[in-house]
N, C-alpha and C. Protein backbone atom coordinates (compact mmCIF):
# COMPACT_ATOMS: atom_id res chain seq x y z
N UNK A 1 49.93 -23.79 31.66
CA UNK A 1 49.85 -25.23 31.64
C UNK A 1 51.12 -25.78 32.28
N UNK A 2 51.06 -26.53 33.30
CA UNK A 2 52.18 -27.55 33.71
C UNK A 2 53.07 -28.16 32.35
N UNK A 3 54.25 -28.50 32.71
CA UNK A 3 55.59 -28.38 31.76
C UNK A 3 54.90 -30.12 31.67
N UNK A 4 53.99 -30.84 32.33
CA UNK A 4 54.12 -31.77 32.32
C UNK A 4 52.64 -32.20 31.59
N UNK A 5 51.46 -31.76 31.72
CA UNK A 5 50.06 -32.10 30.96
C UNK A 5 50.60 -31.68 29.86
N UNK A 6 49.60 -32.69 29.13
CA UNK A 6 49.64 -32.83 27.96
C UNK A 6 48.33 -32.10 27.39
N UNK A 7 48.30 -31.25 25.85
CA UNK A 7 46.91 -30.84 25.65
C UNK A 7 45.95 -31.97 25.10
N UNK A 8 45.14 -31.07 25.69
CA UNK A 8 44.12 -31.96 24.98
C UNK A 8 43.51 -32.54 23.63
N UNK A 9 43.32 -33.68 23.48
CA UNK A 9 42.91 -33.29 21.68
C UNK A 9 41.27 -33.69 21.82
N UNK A 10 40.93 -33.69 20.44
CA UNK A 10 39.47 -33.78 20.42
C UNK A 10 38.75 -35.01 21.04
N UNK A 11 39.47 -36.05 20.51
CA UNK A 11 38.78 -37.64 21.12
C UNK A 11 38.73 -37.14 23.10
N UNK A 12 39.68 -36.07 23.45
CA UNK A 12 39.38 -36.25 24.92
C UNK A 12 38.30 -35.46 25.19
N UNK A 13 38.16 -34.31 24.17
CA UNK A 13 36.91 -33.72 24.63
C UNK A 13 36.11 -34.25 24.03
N UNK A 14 35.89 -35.41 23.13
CA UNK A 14 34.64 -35.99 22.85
C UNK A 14 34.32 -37.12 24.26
N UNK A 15 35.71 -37.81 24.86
CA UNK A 15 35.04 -38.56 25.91
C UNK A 15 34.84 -38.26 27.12
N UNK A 16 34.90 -36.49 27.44
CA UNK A 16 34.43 -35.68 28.22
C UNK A 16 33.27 -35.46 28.16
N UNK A 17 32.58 -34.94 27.37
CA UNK A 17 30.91 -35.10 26.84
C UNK A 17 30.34 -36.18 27.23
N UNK A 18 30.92 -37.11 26.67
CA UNK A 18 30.33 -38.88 26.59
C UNK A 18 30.04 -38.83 28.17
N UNK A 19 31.19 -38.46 29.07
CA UNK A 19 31.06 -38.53 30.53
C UNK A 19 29.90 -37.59 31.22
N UNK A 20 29.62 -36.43 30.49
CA UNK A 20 29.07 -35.73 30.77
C UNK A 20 27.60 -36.05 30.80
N UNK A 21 27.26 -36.58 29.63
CA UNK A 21 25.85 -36.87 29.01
C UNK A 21 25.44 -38.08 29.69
N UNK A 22 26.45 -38.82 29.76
CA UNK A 22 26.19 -39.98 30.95
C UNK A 22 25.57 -39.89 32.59
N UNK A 23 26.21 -38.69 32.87
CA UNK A 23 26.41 -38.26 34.25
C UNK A 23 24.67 -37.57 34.16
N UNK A 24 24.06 -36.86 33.21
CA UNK A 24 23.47 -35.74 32.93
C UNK A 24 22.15 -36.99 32.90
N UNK A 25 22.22 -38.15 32.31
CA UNK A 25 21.16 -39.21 32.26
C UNK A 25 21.09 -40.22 33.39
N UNK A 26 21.94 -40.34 34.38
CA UNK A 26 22.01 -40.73 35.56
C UNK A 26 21.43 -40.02 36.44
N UNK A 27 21.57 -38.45 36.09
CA UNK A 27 20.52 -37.78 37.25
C UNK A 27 19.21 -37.63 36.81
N UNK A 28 19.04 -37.77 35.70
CA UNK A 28 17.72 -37.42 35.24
C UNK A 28 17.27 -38.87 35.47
N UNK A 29 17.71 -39.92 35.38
CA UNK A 29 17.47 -40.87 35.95
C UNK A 29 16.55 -41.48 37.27
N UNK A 30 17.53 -40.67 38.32
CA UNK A 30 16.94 -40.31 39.51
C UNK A 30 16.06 -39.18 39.75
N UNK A 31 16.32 -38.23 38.99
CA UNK A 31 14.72 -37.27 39.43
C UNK A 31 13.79 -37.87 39.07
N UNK A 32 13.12 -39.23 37.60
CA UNK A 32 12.11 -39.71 37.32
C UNK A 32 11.40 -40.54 38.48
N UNK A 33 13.04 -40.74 38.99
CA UNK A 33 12.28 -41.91 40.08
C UNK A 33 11.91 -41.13 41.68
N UNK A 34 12.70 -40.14 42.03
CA UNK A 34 11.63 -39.10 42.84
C UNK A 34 10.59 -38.74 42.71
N UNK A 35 10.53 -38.39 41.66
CA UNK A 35 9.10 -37.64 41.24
C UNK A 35 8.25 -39.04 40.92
N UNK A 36 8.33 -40.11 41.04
CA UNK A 36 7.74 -41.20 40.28
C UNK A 36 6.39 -40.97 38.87
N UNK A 37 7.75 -40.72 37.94
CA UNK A 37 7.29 -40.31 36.96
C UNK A 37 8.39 -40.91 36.00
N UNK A 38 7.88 -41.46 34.23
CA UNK A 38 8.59 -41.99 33.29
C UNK A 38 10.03 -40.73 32.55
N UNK A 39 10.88 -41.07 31.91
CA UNK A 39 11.73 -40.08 31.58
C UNK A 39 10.88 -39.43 30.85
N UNK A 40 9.79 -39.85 29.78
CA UNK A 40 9.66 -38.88 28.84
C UNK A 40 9.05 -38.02 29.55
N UNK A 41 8.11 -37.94 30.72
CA UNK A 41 7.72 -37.33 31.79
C UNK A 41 8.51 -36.22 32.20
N UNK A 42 9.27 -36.65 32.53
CA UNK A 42 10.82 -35.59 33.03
C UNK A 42 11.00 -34.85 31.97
N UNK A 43 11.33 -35.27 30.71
CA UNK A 43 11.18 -34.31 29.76
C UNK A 43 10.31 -33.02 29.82
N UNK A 44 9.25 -33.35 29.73
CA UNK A 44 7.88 -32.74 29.86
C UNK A 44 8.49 -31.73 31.12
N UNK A 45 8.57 -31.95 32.32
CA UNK A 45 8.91 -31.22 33.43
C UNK A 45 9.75 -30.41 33.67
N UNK A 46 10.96 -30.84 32.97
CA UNK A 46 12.24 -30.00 32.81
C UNK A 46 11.77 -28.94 31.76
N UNK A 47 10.54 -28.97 30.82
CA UNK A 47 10.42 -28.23 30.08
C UNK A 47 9.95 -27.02 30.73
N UNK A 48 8.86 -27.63 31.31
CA UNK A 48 8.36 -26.61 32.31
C UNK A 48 8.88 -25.63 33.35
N UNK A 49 9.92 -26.48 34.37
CA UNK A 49 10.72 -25.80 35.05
C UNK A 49 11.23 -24.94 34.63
N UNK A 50 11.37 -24.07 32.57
CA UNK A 50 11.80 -22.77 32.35
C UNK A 50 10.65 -22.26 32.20
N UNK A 51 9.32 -22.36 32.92
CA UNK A 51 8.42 -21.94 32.53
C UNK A 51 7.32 -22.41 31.68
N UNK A 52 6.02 -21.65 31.71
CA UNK A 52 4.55 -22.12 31.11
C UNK A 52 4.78 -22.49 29.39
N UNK A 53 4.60 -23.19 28.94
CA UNK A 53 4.35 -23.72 27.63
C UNK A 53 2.74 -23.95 27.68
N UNK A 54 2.65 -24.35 25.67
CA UNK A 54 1.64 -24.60 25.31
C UNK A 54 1.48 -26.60 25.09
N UNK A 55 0.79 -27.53 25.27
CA UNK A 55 0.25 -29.06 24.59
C UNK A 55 1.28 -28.89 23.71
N UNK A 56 1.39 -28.12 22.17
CA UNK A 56 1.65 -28.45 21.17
C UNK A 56 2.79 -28.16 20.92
N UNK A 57 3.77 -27.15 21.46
CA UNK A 57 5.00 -27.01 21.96
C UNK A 57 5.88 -28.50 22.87
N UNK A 58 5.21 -28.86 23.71
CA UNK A 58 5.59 -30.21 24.28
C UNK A 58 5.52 -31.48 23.45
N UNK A 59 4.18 -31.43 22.81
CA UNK A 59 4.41 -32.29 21.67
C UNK A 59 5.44 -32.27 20.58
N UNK A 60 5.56 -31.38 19.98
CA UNK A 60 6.48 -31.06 18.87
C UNK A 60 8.07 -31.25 19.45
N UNK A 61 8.01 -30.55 20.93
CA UNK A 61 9.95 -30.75 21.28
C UNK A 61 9.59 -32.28 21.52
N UNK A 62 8.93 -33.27 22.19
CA UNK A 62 9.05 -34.55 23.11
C UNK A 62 8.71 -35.25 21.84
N UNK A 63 7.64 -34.86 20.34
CA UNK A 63 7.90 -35.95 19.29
C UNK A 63 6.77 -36.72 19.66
N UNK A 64 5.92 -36.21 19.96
CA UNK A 64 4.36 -37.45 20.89
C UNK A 64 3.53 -36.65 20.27
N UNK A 65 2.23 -37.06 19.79
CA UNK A 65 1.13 -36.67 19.23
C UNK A 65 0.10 -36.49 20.56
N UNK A 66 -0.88 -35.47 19.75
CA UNK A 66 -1.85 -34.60 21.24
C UNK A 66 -1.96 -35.69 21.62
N UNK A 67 -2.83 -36.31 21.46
CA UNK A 67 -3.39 -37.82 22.35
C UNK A 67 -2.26 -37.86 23.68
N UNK A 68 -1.53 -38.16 23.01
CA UNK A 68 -0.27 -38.94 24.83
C UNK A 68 0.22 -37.59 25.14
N UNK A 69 0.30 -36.09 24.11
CA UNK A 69 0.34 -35.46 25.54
C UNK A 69 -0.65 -35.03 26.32
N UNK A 70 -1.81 -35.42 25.92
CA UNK A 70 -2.99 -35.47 27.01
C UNK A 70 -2.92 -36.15 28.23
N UNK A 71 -2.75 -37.27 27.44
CA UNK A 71 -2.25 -38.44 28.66
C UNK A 71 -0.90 -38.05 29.41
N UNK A 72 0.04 -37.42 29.00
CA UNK A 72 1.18 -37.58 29.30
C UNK A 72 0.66 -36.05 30.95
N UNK A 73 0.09 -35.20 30.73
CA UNK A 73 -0.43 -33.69 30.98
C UNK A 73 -1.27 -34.57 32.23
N UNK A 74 -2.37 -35.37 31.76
CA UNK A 74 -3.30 -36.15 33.00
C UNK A 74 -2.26 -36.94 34.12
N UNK A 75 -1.43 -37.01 33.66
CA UNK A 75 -0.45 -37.73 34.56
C UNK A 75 -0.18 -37.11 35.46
N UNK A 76 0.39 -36.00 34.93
CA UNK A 76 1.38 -34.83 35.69
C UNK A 76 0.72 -34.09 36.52
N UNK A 77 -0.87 -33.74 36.16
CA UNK A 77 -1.61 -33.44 37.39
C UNK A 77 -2.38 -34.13 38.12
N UNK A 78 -2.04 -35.72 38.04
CA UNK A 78 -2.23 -35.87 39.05
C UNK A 78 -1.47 -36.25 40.08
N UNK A 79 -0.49 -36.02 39.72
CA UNK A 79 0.95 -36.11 40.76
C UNK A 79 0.95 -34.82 41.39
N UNK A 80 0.33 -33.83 41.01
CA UNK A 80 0.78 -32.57 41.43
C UNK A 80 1.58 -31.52 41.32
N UNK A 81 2.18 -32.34 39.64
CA UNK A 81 3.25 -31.80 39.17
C UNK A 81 3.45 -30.62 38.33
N UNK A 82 2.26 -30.33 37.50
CA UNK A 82 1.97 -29.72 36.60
C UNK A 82 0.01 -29.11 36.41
N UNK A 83 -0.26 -28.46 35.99
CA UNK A 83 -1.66 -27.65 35.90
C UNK A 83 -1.76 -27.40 34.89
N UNK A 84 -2.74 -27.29 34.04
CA UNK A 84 -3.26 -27.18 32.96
C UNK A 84 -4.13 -25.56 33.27
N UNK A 85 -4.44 -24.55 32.37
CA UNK A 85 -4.75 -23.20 32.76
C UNK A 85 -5.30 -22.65 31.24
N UNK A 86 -6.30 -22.27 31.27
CA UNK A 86 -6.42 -21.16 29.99
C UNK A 86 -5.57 -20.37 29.62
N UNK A 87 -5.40 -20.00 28.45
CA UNK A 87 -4.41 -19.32 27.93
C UNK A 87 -5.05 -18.18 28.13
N UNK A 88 -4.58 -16.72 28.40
CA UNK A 88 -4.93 -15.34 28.44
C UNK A 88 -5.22 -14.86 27.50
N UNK A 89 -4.46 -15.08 26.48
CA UNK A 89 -4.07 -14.36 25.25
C UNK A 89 -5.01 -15.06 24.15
N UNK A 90 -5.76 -16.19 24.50
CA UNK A 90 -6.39 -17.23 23.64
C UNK A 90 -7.36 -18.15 24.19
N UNK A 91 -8.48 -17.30 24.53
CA UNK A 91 -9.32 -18.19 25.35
C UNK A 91 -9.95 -19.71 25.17
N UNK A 92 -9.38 -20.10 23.90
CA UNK A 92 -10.20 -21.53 23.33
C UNK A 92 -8.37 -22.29 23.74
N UNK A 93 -7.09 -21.46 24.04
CA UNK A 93 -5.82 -22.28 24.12
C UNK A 93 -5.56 -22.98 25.57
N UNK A 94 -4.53 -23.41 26.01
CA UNK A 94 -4.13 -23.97 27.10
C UNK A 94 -2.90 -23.72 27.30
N UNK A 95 -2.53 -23.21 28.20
CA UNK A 95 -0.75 -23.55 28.69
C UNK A 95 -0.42 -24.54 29.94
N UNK A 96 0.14 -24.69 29.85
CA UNK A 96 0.69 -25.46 31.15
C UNK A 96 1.56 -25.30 31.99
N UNK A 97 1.51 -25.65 33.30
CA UNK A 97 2.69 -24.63 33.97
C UNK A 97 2.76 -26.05 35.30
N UNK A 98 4.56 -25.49 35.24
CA UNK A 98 5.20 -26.35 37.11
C UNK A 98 3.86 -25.83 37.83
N UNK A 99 4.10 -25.99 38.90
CA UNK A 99 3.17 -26.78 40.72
C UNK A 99 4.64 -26.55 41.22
N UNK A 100 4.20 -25.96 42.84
CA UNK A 100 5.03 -25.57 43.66
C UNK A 100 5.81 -27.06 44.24
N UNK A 101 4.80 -28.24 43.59
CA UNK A 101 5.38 -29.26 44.65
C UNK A 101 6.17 -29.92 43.71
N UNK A 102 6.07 -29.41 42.27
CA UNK A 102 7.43 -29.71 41.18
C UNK A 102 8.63 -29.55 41.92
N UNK A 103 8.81 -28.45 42.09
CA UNK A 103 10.15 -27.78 42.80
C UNK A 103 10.58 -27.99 44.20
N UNK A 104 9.63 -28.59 44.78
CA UNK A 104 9.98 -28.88 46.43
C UNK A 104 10.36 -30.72 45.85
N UNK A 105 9.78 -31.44 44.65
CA UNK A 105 10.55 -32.55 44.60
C UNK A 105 11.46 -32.80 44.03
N UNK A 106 11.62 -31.99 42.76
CA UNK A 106 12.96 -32.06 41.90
C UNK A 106 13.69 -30.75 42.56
N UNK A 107 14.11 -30.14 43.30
CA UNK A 107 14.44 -28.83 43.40
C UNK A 107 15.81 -29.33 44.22
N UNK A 108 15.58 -29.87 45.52
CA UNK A 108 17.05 -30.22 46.07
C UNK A 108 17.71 -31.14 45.35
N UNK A 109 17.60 -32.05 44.19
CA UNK A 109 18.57 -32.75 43.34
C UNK A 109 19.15 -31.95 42.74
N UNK A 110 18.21 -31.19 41.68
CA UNK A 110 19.11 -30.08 40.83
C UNK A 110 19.57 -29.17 41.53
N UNK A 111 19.44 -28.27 42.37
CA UNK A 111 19.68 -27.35 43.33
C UNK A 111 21.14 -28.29 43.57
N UNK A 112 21.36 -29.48 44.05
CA UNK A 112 22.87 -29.68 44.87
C UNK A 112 23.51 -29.61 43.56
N UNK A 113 23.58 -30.17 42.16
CA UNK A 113 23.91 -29.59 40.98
C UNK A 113 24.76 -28.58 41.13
N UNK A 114 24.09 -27.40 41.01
CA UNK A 114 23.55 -26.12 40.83
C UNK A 114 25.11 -25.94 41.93
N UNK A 115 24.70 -26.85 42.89
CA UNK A 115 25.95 -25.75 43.99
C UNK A 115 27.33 -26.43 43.72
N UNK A 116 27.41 -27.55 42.78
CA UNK A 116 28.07 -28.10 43.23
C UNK A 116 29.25 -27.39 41.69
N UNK A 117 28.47 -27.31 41.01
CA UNK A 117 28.92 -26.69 39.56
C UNK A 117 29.64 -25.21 39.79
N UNK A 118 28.90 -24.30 40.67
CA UNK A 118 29.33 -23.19 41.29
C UNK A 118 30.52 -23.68 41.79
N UNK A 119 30.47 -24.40 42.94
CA UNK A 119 31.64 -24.81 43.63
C UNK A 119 33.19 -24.60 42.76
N UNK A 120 32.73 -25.57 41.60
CA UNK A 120 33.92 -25.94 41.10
C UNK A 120 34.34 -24.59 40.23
N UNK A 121 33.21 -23.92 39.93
CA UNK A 121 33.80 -22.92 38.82
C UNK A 121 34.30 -21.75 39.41
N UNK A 122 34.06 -21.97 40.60
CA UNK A 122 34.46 -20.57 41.58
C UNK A 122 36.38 -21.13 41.43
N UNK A 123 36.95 -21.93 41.23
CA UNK A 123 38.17 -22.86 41.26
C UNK A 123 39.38 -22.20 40.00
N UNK A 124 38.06 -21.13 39.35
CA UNK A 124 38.42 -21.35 37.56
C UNK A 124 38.65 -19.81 37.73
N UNK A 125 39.89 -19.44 36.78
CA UNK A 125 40.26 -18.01 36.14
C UNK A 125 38.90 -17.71 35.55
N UNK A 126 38.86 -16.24 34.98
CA UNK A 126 38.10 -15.57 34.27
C UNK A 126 37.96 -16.33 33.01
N UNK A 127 39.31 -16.24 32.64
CA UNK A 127 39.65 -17.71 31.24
C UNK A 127 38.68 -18.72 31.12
N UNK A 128 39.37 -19.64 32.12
CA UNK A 128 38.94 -20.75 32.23
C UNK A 128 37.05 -20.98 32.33
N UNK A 129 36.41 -20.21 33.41
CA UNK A 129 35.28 -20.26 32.81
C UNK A 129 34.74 -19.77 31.03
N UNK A 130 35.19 -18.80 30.97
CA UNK A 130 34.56 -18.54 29.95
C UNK A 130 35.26 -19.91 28.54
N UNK A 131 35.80 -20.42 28.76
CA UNK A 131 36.35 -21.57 27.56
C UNK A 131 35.44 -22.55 28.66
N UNK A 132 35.01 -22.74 29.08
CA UNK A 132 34.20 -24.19 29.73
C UNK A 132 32.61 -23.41 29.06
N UNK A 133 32.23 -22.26 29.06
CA UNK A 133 31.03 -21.85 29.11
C UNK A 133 31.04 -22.38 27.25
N UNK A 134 32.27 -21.70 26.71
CA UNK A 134 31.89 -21.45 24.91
C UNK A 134 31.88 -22.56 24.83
N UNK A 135 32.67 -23.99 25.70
CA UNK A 135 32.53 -25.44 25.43
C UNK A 135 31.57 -26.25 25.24
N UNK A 136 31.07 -25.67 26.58
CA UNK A 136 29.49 -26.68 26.59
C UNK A 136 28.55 -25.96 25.26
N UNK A 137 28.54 -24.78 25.09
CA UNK A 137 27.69 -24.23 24.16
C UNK A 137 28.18 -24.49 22.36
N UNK A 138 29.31 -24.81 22.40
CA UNK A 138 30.10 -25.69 21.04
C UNK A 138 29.41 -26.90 21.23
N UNK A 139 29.59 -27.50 22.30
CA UNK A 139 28.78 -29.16 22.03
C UNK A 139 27.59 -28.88 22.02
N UNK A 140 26.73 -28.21 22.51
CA UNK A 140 25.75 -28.09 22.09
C UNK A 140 25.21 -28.10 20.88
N UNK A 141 25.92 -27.01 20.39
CA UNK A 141 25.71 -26.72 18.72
C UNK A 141 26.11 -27.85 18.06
N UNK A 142 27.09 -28.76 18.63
CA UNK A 142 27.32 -29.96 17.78
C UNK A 142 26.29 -30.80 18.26
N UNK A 143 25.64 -31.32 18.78
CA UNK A 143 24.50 -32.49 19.31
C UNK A 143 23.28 -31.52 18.05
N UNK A 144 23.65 -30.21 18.37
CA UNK A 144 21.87 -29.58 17.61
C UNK A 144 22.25 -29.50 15.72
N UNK A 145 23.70 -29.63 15.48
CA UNK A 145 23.84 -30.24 14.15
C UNK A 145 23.65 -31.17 13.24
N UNK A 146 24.03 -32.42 14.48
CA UNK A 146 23.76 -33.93 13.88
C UNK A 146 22.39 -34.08 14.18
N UNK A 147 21.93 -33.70 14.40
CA UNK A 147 19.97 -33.14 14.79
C UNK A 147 19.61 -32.69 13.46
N UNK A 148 20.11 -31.58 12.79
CA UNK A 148 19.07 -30.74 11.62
C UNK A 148 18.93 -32.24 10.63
N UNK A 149 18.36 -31.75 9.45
CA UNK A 149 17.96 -32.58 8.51
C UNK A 149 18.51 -32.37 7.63
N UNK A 150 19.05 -33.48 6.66
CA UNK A 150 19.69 -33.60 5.55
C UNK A 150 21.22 -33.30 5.77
């Protein structure tokens, strides 16, 4: 550390987050409006982008009853965003899965992300990433705390 920074205390890494989560809803911001689709939409999509889920999985993380994610699902294909598919494993189930043209519209926003995050961490000691990695994954665990119940 320079003879001259000062450490950090918590209020700075709390208004590091604040900046973060800001920054993190500004882009998600703009992918809704690429994709011309609502945030809770994006939700839905970003879910997908790790892969096929089930209706009731999307319902339960997004907090929407089947009904609107029906509606929410009719939307998405007809943008081209998303497909609806029999389940393999459960022929009366459904999963749902990204569309190639998901990723050709949200793909270069997050993708410059993606390089731009590299960029900077390529900047960073062995250290230093790994205390930025346990960071974000500490706030995490703190956002998924004030989350549980009771």
């Amino acid at each position: 550390m320079s003879p001259h920074a000062r450490p950090a205390h918590p209020q700075d890494l709390v208004a590091a987050c604040r900046r973060l989560y800001k920054s993190i809803d500004r882009i998600d911001a703009k992918a809704a409006a690429i994709a011309g689709v609502s945030r809770n939409d994006l939700r839905c999509l970003n879910m997908l982008a790790e892969g096929a889920t089930r209706p009731s999985v999307i319902a339960a993380e997004l907090g929407l009853t089947t009904g609107s994610v029906t509606a929410l699902l009719d939307r998405l294909e007809k943008a081209n965003l998303a497909k609806r598919a029999r389940d393999p494993a459960d022929r009366r189930g459904v999963t749902v899965h990204p569309t190639e043209q998901l990723f050709q519209t949200l793909g270069p926003l997050y993708l410059s992300v993606a390089a731009e995050i590299e960029r900077i961490a390529e900047t960073y000691g062995a250290v230093e990433r790994s205390a930025a990695v346990k960071h974000l994954n500490d706030a995490s665990s703190a956002y998924e705390f004030a989350l549980a119940p009771g």
